[in-house]
C-alpha atoms as a PDB file:
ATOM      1  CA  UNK A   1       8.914  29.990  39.500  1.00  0.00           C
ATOM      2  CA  UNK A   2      12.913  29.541  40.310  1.00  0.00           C
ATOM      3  CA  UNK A   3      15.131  29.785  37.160  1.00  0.00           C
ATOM      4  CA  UNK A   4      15.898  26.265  37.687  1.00  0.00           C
ATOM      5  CA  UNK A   5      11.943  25.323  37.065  1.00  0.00           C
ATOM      6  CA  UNK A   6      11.728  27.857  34.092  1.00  0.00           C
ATOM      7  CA  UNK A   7      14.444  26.431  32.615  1.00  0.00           C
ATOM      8  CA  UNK A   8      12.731  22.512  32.564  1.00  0.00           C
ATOM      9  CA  UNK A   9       9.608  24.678  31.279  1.00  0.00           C
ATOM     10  CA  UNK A  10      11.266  26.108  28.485  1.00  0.00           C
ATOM     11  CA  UNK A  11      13.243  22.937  27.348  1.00  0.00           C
ATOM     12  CA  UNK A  12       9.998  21.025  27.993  1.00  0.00           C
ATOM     13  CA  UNK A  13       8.185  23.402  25.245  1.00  0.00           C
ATOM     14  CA  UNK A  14      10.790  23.896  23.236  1.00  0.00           C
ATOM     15  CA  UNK A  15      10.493  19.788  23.144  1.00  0.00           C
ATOM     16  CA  UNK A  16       7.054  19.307  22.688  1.00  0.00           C
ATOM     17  CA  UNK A  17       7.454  22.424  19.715  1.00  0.00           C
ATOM     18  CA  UNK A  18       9.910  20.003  17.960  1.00  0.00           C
ATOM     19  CA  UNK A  19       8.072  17.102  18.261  1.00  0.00           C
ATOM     20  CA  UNK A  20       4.900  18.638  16.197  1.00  0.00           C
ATOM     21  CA  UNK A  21       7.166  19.862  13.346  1.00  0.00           C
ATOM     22  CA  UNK A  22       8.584  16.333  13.390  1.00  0.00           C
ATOM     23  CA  UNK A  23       5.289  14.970  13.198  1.00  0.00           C
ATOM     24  CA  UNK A  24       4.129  17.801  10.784  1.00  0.00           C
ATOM     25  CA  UNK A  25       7.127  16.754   8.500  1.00  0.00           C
ATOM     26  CA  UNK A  26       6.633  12.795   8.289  1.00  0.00           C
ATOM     27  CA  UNK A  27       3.162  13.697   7.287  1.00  0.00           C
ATOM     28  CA  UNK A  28       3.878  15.827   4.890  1.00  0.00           C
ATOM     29  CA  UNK A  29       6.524  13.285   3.466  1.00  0.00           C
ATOM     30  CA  UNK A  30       3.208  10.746   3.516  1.00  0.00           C
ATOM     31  CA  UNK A  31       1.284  12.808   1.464  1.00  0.00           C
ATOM     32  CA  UNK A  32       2.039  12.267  -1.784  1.00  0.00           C
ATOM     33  CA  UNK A  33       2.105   8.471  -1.570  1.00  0.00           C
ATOM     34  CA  UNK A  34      -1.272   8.609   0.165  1.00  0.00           C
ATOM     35  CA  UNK A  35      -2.678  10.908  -2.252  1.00  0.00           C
ATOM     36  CA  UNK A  36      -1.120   8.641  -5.679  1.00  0.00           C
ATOM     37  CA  UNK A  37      -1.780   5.438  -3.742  1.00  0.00           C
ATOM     38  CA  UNK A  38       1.173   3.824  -3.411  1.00  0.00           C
ATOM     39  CA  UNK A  39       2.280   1.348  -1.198  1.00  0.00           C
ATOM     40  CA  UNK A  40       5.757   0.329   0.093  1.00  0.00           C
ATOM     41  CA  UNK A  41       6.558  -2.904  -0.804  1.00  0.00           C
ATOM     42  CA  UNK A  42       9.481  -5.347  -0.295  1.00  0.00           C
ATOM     43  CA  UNK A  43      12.125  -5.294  -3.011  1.00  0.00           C
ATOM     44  CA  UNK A  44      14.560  -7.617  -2.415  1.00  0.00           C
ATOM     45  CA  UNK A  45      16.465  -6.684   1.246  1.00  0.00           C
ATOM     46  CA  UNK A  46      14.843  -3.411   0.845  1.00  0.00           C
ATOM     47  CA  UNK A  47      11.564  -1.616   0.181  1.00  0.00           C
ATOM     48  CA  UNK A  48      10.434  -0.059  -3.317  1.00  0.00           C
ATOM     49  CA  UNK A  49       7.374   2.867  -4.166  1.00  0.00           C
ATOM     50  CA  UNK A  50       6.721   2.777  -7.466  1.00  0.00           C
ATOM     51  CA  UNK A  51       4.527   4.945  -9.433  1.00  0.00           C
ATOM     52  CA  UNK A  52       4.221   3.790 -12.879  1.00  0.00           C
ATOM     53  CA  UNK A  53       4.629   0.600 -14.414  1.00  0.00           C
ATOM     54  CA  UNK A  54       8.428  -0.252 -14.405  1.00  0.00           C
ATOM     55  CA  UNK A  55      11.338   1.500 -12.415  1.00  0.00           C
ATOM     56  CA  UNK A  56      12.749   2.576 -15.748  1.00  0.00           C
ATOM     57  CA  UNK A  57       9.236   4.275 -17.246  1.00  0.00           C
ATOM     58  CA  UNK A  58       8.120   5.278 -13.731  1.00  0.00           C
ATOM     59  CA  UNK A  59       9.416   6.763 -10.766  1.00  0.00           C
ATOM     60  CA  UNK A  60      10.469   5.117  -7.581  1.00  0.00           C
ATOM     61  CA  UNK A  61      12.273   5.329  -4.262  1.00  0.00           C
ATOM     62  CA  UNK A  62      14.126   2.512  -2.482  1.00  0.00           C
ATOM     63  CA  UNK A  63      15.328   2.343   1.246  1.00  0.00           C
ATOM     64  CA  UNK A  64      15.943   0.001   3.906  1.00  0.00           C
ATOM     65  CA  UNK A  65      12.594   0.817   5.277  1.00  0.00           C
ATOM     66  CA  UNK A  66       9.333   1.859   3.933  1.00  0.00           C
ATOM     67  CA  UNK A  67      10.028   5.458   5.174  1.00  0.00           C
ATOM     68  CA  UNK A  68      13.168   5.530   3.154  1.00  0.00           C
ATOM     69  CA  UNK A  69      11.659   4.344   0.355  1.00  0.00           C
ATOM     70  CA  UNK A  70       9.211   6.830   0.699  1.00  0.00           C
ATOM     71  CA  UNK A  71      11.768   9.936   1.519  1.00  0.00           C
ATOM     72  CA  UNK A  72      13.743   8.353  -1.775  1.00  0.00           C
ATOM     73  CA  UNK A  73      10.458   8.311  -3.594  1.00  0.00           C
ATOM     74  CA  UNK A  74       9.872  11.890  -2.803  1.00  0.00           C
ATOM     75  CA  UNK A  75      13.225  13.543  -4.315  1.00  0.00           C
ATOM     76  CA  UNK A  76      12.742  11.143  -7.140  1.00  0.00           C
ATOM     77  CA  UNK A  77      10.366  14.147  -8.057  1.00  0.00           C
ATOM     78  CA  UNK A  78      13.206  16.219  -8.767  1.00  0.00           C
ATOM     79  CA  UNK A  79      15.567  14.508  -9.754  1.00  0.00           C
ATOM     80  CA  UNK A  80      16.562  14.819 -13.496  1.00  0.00           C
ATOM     81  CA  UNK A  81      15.360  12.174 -15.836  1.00  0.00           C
END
């Protein structure tokens, strides 16, 4: 194989290798929702996950999408109360 061609090789694993941690991540950030389920839903201009029954008893996460929201959601676990 010419350097050239090991060189596409390597950047074309090294690409793949990123994309399945990237995937492994946004599942990861899924879990919890999936596993409590919640749901995104519209708030507004933006999107809301609420666990509990008000967003000053419970916790919740807001973003412009319902990934954000989720993300949000997710450090709302550690955030102090």
């Amino acid at each position: 194989m010419s350097g050239c061609m090991e060189e596409g090789y390597v950047n074309m694993m090294r690409e793949s290798a990123q994309n399945q941690i990237s995937a492994s991540v946004e599942s990861q950030e899924y879990n919890l929702v999936a596993t409590l389920r919640l749901n995104p839903f519209k708030d507004g201009k933006g999107w809301c996950v609420l666990w509990g029954e008000n967003i000053q008893e419970g916790i919740c996460g807001f973003g412009d999408t319902p990934y954000k929201a989720i993300l949000d959601f997710n450090n709302a676990q550690y955030r102090d109360v």
